[in-house]
Protein backbone atom coordinates (compact mmCIF):
# COMPACT_ATOMS: atom_id res chain seq x y z
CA UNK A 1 86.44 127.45 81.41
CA UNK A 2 83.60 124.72 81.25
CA UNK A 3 81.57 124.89 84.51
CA UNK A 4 80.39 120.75 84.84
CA UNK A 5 78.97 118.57 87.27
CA UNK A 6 81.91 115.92 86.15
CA UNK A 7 79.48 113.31 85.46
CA UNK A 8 78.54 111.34 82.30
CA UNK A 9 75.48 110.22 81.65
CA UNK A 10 76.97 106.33 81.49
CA UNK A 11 79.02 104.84 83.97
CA UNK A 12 82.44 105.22 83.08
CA UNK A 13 86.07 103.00 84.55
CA UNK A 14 88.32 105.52 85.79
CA UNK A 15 91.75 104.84 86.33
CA UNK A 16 93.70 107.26 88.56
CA UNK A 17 97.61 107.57 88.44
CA UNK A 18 99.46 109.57 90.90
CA UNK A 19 102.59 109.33 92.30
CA UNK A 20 102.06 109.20 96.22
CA UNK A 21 99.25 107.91 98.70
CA UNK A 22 97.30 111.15 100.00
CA UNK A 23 97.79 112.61 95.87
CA UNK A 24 94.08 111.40 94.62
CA UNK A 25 92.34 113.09 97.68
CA UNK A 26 94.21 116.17 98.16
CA UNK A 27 94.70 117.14 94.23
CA UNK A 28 91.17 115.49 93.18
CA UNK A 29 89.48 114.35 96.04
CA UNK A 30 85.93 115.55 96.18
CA UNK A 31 85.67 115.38 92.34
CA UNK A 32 86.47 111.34 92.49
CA UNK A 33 83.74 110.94 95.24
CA UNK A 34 81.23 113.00 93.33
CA UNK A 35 81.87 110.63 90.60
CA UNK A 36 82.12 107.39 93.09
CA UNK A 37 78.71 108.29 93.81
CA UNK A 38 77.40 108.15 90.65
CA UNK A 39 78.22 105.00 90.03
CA UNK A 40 81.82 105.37 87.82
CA UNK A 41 84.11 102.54 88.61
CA UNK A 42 87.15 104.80 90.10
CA UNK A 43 91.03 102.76 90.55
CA UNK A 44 93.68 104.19 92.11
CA UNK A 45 97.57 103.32 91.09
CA UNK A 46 100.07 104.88 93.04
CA UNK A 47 103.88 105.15 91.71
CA UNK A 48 105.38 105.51 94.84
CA UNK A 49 104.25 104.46 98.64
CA UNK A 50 105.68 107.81 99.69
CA UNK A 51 108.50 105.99 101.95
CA UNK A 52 109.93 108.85 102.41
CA UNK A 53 107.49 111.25 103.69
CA UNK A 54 108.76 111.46 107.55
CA UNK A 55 111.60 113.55 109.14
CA UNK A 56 114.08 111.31 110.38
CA UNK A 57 115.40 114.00 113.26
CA UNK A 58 111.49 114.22 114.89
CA UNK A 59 110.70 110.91 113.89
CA UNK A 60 114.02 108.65 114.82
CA UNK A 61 111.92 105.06 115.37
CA UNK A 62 110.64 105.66 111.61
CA UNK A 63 112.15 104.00 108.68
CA UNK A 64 111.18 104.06 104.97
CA UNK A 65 109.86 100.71 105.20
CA UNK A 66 107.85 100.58 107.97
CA UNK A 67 106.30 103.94 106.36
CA UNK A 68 105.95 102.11 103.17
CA UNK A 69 103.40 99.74 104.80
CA UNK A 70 101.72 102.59 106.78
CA UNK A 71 100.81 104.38 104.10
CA UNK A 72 99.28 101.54 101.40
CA UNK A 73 96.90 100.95 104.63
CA UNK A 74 96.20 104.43 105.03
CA UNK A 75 95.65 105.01 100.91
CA UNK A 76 93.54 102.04 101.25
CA UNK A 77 91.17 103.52 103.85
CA UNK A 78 91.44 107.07 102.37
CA UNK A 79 90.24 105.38 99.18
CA UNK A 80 87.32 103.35 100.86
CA UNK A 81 86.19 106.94 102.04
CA UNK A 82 85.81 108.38 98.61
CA UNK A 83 84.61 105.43 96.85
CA UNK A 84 87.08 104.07 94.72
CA UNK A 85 87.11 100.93 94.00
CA UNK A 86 90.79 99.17 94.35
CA UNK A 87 94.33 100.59 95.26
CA UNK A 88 97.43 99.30 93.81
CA UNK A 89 101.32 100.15 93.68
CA UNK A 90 103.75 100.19 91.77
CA UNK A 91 106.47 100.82 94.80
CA UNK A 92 108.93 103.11 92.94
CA UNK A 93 111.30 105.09 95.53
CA UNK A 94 109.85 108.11 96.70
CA UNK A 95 111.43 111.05 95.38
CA UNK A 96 113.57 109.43 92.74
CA UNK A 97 110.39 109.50 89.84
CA UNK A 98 111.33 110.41 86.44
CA UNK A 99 109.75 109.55 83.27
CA UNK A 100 111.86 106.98 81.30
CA UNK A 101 110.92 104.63 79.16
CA UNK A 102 110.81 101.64 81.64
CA UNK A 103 108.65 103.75 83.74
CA UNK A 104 106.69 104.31 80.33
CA UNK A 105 106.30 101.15 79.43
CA UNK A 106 104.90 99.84 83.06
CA UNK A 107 102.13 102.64 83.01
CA UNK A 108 101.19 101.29 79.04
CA UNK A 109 101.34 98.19 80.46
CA UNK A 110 98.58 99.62 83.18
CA UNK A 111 96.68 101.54 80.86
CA UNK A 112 96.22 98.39 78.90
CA UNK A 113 95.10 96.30 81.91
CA UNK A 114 92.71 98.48 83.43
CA UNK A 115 90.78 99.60 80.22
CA UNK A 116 89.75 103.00 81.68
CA UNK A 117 87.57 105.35 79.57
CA UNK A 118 88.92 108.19 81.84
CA UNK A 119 92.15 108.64 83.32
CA UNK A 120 93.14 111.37 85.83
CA UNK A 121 97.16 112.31 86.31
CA UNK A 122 98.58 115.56 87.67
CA UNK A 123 99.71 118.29 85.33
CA UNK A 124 103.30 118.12 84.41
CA UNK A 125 103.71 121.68 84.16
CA UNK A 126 103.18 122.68 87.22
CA UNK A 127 106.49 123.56 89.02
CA UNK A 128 104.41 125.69 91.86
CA UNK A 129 101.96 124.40 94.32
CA UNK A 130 100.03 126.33 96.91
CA UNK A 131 102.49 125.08 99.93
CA UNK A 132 106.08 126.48 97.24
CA UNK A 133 107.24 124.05 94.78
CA UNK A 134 105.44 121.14 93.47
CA UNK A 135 107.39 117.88 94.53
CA UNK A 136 109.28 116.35 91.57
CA UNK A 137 107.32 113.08 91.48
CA UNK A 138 103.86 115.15 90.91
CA UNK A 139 105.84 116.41 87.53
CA UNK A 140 107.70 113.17 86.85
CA UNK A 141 104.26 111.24 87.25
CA UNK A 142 102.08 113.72 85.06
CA UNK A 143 104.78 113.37 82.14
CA UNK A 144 105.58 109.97 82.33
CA UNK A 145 101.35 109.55 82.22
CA UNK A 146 100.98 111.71 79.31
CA UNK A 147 103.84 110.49 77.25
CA UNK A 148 102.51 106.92 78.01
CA UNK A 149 99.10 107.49 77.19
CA UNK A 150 100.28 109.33 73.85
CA UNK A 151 101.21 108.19 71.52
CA UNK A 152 101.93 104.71 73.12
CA UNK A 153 99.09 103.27 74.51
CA UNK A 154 96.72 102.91 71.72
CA UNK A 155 99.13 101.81 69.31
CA UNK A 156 100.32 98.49 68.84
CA UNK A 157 103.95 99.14 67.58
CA UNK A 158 104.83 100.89 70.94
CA UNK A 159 106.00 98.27 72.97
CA UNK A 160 105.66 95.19 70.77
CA UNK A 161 106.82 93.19 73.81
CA UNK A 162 103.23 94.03 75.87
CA UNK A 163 101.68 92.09 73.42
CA UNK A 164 103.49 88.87 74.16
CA UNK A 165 102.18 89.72 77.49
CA UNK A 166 98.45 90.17 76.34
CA UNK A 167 98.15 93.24 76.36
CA UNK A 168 96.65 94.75 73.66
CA UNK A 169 96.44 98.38 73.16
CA UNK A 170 93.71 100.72 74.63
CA UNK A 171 93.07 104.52 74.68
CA UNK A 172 91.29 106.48 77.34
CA UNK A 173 88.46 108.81 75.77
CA UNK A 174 89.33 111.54 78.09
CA UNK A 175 92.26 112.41 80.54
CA UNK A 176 92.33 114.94 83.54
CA UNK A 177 94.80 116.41 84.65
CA UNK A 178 94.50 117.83 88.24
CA UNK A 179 96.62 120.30 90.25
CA UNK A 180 96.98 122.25 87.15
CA UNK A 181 97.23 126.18 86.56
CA UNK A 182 95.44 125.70 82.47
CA UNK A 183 92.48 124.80 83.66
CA UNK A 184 89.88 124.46 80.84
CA UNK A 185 87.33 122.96 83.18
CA UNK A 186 85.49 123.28 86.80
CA UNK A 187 83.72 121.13 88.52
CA UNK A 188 81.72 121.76 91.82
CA UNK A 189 81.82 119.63 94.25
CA UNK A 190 80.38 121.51 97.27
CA UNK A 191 78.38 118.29 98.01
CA UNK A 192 81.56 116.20 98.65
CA UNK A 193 84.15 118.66 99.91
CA UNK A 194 84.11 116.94 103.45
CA UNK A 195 84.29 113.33 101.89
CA UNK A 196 87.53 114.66 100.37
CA UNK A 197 88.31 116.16 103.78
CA UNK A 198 87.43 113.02 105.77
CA UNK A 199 89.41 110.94 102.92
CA UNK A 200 92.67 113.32 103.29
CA UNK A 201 92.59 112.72 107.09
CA UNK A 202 92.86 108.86 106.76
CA UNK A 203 96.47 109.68 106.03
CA UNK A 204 97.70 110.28 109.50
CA UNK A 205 101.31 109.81 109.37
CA UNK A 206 101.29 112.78 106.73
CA UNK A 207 98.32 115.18 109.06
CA UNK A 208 99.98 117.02 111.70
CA UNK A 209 97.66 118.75 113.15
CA UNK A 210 93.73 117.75 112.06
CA UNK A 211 92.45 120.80 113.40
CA UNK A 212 94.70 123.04 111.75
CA UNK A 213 94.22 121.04 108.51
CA UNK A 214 90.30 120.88 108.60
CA UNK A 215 90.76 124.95 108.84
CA UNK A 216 92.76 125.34 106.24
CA UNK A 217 90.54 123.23 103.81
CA UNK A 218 87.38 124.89 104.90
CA UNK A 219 88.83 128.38 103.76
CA UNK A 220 89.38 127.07 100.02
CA UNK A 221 86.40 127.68 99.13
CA UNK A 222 85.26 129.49 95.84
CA UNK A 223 86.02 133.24 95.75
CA UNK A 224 82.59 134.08 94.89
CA UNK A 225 81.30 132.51 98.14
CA UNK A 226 81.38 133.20 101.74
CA UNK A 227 82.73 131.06 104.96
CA UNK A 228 78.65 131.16 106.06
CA UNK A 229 77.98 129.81 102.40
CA UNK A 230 80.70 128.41 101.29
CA UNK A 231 81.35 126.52 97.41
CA UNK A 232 83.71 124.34 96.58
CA UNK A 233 85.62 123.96 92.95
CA UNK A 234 88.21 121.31 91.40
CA UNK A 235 89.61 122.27 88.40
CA UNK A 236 91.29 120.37 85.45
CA UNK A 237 93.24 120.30 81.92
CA UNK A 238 90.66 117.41 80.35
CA UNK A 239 92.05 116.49 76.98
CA UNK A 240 89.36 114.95 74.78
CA UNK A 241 90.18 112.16 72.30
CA UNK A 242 86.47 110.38 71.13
């Protein structure tokens, strides 16, 4: 693996797709503030609103859509944290992701619009995540990204009808995939580990217990370093395409 600082020597427009609020800072967090403070232009677009991330025994005076509004705030102030510079959503039903075409075409549609010489998604292959299995959407939204992104969104005769719309076709130079276990490069990001931290704890209808959480995060630190001197590490799958 490449070890990087993540940053390019011009600022670059980064588009982020995941599929829930809380996704960009706990899969990518301190990388996207590393690179918010270098000046890269970093948008987040969220599939879902994560309506459905509540127990409805513990939690009887919650409904989906009263969660729904909860969480855009709470993306919105976990994203002013880290930098980035707008949040939208696309308000598919938690849980129910998969990648057809209509879902295809919306993220082309996206690409398109936002221009972005990077984008970061999730990787698609990942059916295990630290906490058991990785939720559905995470692989739903990571495929749905790819397949949009290739061969579709550069090319004109995908989706003629995006043209009518203005559209015209666009290709990221380089896309990152995050929560991924190919990683082909690292990036440190000691320096903004409690950004991501601070960022992941604007989301308090999903943070039980702060303490417990702040714990937890402080211990993933780099196996080659200590709890007195601790270093932190994203990794990705970057696919290359200039």
């Amino acid at each position: 693996m490449t070890d990087i600082s993540g940053v390019w020597e011009t600022s670059q427009k980064i588009l982020v797709i995941l599929a829930h609020p809380d996704d960009p800072e706990f899969f990518c967090g301190a990388t996207l503030a590393l690179w918010a403070r270098a000046g890269h232009e970093i948008t987040y677009l969220l599939l879902t609103c994560g309506d459905k991330g509540f127990n409805p025994v513990t939690q009887a005076d919650m409904t989906t859509e009263k969660l729904c509004a909860l969480r855009h705030t709470e993306q919105r102030h976990a994203a002013d944290v880290i930098g980035a510079k707008a949040v939208h959503f696309l308000d598919v039903e938690d849980g129910y992701l998969t990648p057809n075409l209509d879902l295809r075409r919306n993220i082309v549609r996206e690409i398109r619009r936002y221009k972005p010489d990077i984008l970061v998604t999730c990787d698609p292959q990942n059916l295990f995540a630290l906490y058991g299995l990785n939720h559905p959407d995470h692989r739903a939204c990571g495929q749905v990204v790819l397949d949009a992104v290739f061969p579709a969104a550069g090319n004109k005769v995908f989706f003629p009808e995006l043209l009518a719309e203005g559209f015209e076709p666009h290709m990221p130079k380089e896309v990152w995939c995050s929560l991924t276990t190919q990683p082909n490069i690292i990036v440190d990001v000691t320096e903004t580990w409690d950004i991501k931290l601070q960022a992941i704890l604007k989301h308090k209808t999903q943070v039980q217990d702060a303490d417990k959480l702040t714990e937890r995060m402080k211990a993933r630190h780099a196996q080659n370093s200590s709890d007195e001197h601790p270093r932190y590490e994203e990794t990705f799958k970057v696919v290359k395409y200039d």
